[in-house]
C-alpha atoms as a PDB file:
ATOM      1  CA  UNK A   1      -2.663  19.189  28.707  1.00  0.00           C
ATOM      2  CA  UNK A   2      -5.722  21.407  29.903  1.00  0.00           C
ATOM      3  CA  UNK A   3      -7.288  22.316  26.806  1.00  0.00           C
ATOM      4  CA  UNK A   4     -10.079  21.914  24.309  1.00  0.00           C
ATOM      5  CA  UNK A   5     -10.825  21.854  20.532  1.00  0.00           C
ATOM      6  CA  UNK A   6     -13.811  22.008  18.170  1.00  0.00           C
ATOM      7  CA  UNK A   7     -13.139  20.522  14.578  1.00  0.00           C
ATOM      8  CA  UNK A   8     -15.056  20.447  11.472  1.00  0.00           C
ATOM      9  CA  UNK A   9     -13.846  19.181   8.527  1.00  0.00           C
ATOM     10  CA  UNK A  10     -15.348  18.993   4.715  1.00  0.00           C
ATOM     11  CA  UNK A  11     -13.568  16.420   2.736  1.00  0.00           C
ATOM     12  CA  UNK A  12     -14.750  15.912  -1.028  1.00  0.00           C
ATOM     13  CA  UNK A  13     -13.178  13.112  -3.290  1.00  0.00           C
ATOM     14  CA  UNK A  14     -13.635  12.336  -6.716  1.00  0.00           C
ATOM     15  CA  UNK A  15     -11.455   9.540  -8.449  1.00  0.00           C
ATOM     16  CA  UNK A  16     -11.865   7.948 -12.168  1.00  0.00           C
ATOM     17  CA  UNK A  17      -9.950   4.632 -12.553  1.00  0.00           C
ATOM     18  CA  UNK A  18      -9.803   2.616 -15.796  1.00  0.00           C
ATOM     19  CA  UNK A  19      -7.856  -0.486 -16.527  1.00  0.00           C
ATOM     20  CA  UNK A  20      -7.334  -2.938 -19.258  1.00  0.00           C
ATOM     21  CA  UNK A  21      -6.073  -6.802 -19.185  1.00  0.00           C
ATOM     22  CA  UNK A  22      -5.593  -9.094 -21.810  1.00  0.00           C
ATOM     23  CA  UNK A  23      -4.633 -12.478 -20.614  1.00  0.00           C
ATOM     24  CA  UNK A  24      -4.136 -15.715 -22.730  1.00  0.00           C
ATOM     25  CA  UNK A  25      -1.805 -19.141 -23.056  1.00  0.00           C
ATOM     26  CA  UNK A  26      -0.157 -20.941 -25.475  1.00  0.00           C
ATOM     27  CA  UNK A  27      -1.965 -24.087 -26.926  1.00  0.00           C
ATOM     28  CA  UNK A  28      -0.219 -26.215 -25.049  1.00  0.00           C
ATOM     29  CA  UNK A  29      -0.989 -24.082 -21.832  1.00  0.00           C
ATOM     30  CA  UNK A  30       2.717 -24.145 -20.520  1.00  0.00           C
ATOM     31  CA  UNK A  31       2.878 -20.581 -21.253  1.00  0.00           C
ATOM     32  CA  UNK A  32       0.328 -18.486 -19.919  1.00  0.00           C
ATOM     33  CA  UNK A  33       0.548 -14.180 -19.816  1.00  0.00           C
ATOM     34  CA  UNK A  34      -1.531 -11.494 -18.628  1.00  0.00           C
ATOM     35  CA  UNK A  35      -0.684  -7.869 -19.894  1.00  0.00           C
ATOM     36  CA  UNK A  36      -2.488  -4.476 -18.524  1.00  0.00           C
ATOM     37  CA  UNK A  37      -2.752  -1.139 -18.448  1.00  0.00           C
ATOM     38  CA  UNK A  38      -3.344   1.031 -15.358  1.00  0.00           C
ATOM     39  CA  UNK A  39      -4.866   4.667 -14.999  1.00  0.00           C
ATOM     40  CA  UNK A  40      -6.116   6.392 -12.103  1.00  0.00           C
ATOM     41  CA  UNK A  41      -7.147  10.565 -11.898  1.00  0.00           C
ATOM     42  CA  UNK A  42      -7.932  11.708  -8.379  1.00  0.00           C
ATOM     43  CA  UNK A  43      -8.750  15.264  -7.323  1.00  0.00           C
ATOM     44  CA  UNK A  44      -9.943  15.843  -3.246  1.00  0.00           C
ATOM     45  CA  UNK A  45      -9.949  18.173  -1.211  1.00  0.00           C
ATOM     46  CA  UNK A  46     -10.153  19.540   2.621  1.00  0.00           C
ATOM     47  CA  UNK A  47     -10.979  22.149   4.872  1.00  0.00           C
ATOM     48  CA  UNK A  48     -10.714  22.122   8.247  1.00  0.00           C
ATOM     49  CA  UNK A  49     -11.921  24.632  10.668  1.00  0.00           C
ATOM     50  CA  UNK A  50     -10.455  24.313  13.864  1.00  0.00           C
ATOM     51  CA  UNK A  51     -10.862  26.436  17.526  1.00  0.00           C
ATOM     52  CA  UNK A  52      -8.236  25.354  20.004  1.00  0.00           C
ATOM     53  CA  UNK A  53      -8.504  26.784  23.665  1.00  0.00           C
ATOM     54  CA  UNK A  54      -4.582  26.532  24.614  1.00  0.00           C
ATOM     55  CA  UNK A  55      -3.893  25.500  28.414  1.00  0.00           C
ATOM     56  CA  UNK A  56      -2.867  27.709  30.938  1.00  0.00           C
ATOM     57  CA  UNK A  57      -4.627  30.829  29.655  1.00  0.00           C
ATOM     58  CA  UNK A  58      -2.436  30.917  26.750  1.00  0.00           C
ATOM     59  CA  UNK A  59      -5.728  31.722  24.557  1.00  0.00           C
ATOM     60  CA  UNK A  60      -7.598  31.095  21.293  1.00  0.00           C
ATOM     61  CA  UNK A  61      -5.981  29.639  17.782  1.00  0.00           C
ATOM     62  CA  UNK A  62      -8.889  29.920  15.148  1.00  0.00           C
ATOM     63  CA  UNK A  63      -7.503  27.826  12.213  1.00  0.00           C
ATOM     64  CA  UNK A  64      -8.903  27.611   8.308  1.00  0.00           C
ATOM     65  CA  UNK A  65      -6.932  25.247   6.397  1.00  0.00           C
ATOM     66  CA  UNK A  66      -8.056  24.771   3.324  1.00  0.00           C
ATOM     67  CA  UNK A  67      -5.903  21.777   0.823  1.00  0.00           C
ATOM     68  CA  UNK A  68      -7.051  20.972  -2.411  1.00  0.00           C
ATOM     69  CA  UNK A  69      -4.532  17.860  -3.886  1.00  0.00           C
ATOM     70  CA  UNK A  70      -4.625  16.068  -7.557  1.00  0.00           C
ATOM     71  CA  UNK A  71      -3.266  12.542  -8.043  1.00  0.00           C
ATOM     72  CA  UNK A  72      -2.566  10.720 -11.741  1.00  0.00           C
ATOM     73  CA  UNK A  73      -0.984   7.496 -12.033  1.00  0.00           C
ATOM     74  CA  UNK A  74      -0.026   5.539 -14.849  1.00  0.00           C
ATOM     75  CA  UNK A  75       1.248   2.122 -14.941  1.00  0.00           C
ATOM     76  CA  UNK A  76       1.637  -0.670 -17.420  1.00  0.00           C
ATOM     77  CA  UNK A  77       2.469  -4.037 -16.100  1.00  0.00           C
ATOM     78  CA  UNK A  78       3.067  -8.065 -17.819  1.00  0.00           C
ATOM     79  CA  UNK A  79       3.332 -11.205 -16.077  1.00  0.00           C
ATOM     80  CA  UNK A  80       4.291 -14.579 -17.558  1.00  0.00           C
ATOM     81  CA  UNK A  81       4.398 -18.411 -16.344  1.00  0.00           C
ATOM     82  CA  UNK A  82       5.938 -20.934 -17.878  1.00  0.00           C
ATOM     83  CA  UNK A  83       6.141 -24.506 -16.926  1.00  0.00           C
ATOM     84  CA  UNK A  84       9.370 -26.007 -18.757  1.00  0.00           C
ATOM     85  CA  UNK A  85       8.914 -29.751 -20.268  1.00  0.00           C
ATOM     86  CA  UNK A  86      10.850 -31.145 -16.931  1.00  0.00           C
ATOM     87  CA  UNK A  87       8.968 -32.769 -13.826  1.00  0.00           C
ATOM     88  CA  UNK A  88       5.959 -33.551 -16.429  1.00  0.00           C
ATOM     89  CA  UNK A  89       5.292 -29.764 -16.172  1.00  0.00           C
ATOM     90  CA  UNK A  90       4.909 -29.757 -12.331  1.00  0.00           C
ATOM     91  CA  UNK A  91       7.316 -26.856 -12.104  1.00  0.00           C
ATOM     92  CA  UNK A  92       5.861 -23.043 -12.718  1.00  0.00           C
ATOM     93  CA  UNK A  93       7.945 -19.475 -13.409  1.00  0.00           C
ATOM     94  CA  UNK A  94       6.198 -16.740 -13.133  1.00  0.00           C
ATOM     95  CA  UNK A  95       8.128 -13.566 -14.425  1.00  0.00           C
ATOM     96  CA  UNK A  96       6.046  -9.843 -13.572  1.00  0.00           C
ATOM     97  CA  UNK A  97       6.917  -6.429 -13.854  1.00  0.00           C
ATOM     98  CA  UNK A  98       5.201  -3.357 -13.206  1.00  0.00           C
ATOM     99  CA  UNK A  99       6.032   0.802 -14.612  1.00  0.00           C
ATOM    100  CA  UNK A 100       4.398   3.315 -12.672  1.00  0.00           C
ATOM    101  CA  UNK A 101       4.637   6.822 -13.282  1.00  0.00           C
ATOM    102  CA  UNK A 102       2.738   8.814 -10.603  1.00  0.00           C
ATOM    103  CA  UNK A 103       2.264  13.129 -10.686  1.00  0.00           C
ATOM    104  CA  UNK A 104       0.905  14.405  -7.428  1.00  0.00           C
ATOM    105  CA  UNK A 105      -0.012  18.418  -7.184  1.00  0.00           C
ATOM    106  CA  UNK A 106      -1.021  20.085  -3.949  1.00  0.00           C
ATOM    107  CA  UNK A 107      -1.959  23.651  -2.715  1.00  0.00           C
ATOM    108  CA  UNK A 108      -2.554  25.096   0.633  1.00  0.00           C
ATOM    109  CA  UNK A 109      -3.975  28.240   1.879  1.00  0.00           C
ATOM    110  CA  UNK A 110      -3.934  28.735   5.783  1.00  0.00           C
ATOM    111  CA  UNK A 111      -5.625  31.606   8.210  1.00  0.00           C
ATOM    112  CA  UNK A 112      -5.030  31.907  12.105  1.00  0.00           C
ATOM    113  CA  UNK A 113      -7.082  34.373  13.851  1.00  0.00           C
ATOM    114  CA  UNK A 114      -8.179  35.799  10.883  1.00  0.00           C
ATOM    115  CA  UNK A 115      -4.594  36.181   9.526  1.00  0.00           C
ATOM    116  CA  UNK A 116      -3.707  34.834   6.353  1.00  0.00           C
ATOM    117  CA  UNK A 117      -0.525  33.088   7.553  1.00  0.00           C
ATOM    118  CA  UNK A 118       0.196  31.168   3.542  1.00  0.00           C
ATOM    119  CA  UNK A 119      -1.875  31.803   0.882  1.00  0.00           C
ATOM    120  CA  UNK A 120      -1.638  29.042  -2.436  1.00  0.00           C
ATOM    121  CA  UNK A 121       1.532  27.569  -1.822  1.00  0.00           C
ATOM    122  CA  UNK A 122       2.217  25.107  -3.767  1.00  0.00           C
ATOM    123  CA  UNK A 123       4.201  21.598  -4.048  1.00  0.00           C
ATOM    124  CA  UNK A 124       4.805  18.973  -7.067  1.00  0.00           C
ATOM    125  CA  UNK A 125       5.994  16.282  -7.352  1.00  0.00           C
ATOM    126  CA  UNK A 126       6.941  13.339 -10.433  1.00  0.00           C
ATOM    127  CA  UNK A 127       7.846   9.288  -9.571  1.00  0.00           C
ATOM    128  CA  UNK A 128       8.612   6.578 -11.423  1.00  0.00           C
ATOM    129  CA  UNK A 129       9.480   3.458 -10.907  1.00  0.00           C
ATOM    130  CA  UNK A 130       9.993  -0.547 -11.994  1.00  0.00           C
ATOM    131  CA  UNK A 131       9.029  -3.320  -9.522  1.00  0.00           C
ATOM    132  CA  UNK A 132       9.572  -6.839 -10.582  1.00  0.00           C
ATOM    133  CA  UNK A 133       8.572 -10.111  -8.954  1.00  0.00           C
ATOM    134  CA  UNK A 134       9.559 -13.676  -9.590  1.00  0.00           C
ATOM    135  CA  UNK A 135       7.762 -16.871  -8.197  1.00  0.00           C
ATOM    136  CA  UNK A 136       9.030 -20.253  -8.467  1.00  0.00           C
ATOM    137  CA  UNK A 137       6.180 -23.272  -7.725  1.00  0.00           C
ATOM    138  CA  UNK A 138       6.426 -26.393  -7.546  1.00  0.00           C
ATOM    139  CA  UNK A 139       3.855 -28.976  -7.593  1.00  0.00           C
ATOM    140  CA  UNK A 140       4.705 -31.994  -6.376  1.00  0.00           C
ATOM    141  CA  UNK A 141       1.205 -33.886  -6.092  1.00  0.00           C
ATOM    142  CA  UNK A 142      -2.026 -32.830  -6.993  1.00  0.00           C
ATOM    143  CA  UNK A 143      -2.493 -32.528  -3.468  1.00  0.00           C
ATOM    144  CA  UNK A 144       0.761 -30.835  -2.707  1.00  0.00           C
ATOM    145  CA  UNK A 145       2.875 -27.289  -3.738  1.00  0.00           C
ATOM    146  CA  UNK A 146       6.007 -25.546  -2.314  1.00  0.00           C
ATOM    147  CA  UNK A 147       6.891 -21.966  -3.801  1.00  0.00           C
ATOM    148  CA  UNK A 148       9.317 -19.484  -3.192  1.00  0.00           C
ATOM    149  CA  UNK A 149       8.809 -15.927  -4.092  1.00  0.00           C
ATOM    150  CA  UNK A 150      10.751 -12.039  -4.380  1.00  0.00           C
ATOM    151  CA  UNK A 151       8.555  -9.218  -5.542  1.00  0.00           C
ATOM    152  CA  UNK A 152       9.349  -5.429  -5.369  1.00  0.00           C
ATOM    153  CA  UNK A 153       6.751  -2.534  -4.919  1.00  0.00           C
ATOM    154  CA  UNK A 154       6.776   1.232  -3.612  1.00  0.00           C
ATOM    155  CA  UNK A 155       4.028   3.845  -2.465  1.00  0.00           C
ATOM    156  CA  UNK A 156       4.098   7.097  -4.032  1.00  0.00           C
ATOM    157  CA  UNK A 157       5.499   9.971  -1.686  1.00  0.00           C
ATOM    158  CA  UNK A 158       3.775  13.627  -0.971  1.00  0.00           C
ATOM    159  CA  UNK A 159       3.015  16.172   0.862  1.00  0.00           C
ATOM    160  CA  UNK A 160       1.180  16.340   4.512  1.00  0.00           C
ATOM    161  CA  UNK A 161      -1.615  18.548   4.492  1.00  0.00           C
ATOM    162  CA  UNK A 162      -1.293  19.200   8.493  1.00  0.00           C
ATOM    163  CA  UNK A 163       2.918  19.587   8.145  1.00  0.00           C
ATOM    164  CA  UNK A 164       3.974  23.013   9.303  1.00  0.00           C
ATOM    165  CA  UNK A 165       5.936  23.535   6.232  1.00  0.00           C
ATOM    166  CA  UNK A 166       3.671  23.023   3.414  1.00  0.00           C
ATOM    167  CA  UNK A 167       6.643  22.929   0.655  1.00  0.00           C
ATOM    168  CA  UNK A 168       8.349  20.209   2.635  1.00  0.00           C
ATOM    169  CA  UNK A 169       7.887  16.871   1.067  1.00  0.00           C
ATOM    170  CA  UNK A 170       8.146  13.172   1.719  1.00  0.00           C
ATOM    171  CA  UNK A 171       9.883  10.853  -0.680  1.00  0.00           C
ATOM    172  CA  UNK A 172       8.601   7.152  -1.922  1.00  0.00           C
ATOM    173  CA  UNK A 173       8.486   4.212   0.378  1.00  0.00           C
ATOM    174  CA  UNK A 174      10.037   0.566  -1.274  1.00  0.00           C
ATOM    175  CA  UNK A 175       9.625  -2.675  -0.146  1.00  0.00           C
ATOM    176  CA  UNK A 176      11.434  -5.993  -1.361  1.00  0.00           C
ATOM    177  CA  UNK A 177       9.343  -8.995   0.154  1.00  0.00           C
ATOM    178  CA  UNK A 178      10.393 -12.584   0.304  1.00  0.00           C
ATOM    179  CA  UNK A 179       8.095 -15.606   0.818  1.00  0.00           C
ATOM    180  CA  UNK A 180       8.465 -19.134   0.707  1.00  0.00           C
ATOM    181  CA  UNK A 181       5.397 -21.229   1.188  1.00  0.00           C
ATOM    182  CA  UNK A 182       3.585 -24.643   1.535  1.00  0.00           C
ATOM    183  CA  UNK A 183       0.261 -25.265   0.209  1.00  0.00           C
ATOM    184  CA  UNK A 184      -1.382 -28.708   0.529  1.00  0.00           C
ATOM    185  CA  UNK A 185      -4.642 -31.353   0.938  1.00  0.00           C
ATOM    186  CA  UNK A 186      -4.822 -34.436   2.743  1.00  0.00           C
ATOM    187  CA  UNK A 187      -7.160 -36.969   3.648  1.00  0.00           C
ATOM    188  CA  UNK A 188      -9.270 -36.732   0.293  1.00  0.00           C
ATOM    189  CA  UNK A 189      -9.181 -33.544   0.594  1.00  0.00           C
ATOM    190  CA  UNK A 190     -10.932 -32.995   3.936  1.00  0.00           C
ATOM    191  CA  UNK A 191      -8.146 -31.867   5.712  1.00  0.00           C
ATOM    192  CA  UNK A 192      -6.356 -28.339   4.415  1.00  0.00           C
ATOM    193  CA  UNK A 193      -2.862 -26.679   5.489  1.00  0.00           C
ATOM    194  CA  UNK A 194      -0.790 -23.729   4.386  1.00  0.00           C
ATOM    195  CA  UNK A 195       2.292 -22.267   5.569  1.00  0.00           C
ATOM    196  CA  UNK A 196       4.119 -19.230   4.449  1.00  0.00           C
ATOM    197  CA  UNK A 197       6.735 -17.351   6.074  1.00  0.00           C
ATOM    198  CA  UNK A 198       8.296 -13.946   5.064  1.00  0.00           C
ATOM    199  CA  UNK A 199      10.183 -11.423   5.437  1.00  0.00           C
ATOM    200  CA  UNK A 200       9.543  -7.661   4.183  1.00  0.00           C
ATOM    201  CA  UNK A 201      12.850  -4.909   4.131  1.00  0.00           C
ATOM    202  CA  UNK A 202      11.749  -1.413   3.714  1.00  0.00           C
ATOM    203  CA  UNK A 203      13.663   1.601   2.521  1.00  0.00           C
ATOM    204  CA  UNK A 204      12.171   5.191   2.746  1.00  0.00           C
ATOM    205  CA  UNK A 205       9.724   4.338   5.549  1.00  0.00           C
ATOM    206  CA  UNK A 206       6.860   6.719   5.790  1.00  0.00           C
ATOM    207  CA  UNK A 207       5.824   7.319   9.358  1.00  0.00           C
ATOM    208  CA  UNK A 208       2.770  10.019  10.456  1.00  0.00           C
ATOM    209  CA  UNK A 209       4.419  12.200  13.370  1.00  0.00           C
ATOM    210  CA  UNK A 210       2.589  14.533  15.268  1.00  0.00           C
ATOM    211  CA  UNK A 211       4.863  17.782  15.720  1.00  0.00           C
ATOM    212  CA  UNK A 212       3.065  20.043  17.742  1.00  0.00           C
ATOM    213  CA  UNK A 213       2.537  19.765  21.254  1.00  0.00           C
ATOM    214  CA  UNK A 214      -0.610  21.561  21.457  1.00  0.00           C
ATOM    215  CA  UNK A 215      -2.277  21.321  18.243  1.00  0.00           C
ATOM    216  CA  UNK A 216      -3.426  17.412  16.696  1.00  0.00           C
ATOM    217  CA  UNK A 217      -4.041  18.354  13.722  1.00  0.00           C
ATOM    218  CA  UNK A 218      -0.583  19.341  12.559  1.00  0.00           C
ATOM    219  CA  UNK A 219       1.349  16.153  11.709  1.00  0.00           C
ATOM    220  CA  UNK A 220       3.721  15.210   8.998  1.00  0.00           C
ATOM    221  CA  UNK A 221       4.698  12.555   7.440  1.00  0.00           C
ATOM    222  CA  UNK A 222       8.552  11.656   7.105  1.00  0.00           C
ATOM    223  CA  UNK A 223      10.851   9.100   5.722  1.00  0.00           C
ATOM    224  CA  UNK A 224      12.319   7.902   9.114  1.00  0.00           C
ATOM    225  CA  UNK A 225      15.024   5.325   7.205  1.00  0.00           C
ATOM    226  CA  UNK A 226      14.560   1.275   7.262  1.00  0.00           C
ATOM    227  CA  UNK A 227      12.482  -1.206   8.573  1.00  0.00           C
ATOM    228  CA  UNK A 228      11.897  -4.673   8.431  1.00  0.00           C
ATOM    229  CA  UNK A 229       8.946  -6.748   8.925  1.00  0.00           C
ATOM    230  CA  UNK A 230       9.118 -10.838   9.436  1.00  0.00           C
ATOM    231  CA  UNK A 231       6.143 -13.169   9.677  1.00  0.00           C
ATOM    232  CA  UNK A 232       4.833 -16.517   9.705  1.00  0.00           C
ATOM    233  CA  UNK A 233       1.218 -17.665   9.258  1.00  0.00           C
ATOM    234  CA  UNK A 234      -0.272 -21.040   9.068  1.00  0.00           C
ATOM    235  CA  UNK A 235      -4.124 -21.658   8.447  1.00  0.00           C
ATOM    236  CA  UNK A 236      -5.378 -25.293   9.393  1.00  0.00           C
ATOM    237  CA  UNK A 237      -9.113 -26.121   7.705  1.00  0.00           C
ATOM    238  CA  UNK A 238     -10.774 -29.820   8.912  1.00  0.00           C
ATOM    239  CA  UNK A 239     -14.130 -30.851   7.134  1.00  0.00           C
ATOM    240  CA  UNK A 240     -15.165 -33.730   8.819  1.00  0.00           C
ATOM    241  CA  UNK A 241     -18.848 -33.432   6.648  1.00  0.00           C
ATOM    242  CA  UNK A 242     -20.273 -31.288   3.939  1.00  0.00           C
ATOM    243  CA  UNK A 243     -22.124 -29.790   6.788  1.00  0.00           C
ATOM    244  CA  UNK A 244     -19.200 -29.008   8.958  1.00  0.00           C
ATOM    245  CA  UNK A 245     -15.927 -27.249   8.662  1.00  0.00           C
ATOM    246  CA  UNK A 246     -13.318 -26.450  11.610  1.00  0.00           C
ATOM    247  CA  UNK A 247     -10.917 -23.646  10.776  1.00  0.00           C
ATOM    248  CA  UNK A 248      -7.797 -22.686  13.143  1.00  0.00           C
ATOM    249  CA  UNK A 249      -5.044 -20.022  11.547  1.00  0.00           C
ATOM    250  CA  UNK A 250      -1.905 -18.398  13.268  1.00  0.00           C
ATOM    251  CA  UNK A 251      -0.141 -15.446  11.822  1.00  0.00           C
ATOM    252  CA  UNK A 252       3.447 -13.932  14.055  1.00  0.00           C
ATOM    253  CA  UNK A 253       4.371 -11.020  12.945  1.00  0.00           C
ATOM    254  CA  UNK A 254       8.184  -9.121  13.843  1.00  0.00           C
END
């Protein structure tokens, strides 16, 4: 379309993280655990002054948006691995899990042509959620390891600062991956070779979609349903000298 736009945005950001780990093993070292603790406080904001020159003589839409958003997440998280006294403790089990418990607050004030068309509105929004993950490895030579692997995770949903409706809100996105992989050396070492392949099922997809035919800056952000994602990558490393190294890698992704 015909038309024309001048943007300026101001965007300001300011996030405090802090996390804490304690990790150890048993004396024997077939049991070995990390524990944490997860906190993150983020507060932004963003205004955007926009003029947009509409095609076909259809005039000038002076837009002030102004969004100011807080984020807080919590999470606590433990992972252990065990290797049981079979296969002279070539076999590892690694058992994780992960509690997050995210609060997200946003408010929006919008004027067109001087107009205030929303002033403060406001959405909130609470998640929570477990994600476990289990990885089975075995190594069968020094030189040599196969593992197989399930984990769980999710992304917090929101709100879109550009939707039209600013009290519409998107839900969580979770994804169940599974992997099984090859890891090995050969030649003394001077020859390297990995495989993994995977696939990735997604519930509560979030998808950016503009929704105005006119206007850029007004897009949402939706759960559209499922998806899947499948993949295979393979990295090949050849060091003929100390001096030298050849590296070749593949990745497919569906």
């Amino acid at each position: 379309f015909p038309f024309s736009m001048d943007q300026k945005r101001r965007l300001r950001s300011r996030e405090f993280t802090q996390e804490f780990q304690m990790i150890g093993q048993s004396a024997d070292s077939s049991l070995k655990y990390t524990l944490g603790l997860f906190y993150l406080d983020e507060k932004a904001s963003n205004l955007l002054l926009q003029n947009l020159t509409l095609p076909y003589g259809l005039g000038l839409v002076a837009t002030d948006r102004d969004v100011h958003a807080t984020s807080e997440s919590r999470a606590a998280y433990a992972q252990v691995t065990w290797a049981p006294p079979i296969f002279d403790h070539r076999l590892e089990l690694t058992l994780g899990g992960r509690y997050t418990d995210d609060k997200k607050t946003a408010e929006r004030s919008t004027i067109i042509n001087g107009a205030p068309v929303e002033m403060g509105v406001r959405n909130r929004q609470t998640f929570d959620r477990f994600n476990p993950s289990f990885t089975a490895n075995m190594k069968w030579t020094e030189d040599l390891s196969t593992y197989a692997k399930v984990a769980t995770g999710y992304r917090a949903g929101g709100s879109s600062e550009g939707g039209k409706n600013f009290a519409i809100t998107y839900g969580p996105e979770k994804i169940t991956s599974y992997e099984l992989g090859l890891k090995s050396q050969w030649l003394d070492r001077h020859v390297l070779f990995n495989l993994a392949g995977y696939v990735n099922k997604i519930k509560g997809l979030q998808i950016d979609i503009p929704v105005d035919a006119f206007d850029p800056s007004i897009v949402e952000t939706q759960n559209i349903g499922a998806g899947t994602i499948k993949g295979l990558e393979a990295e090949l490393s050849v060091r003929p000298s100390s001096a030298v190294s050849i590296t070749a890698s593949y990745a497919l992704v569906d």
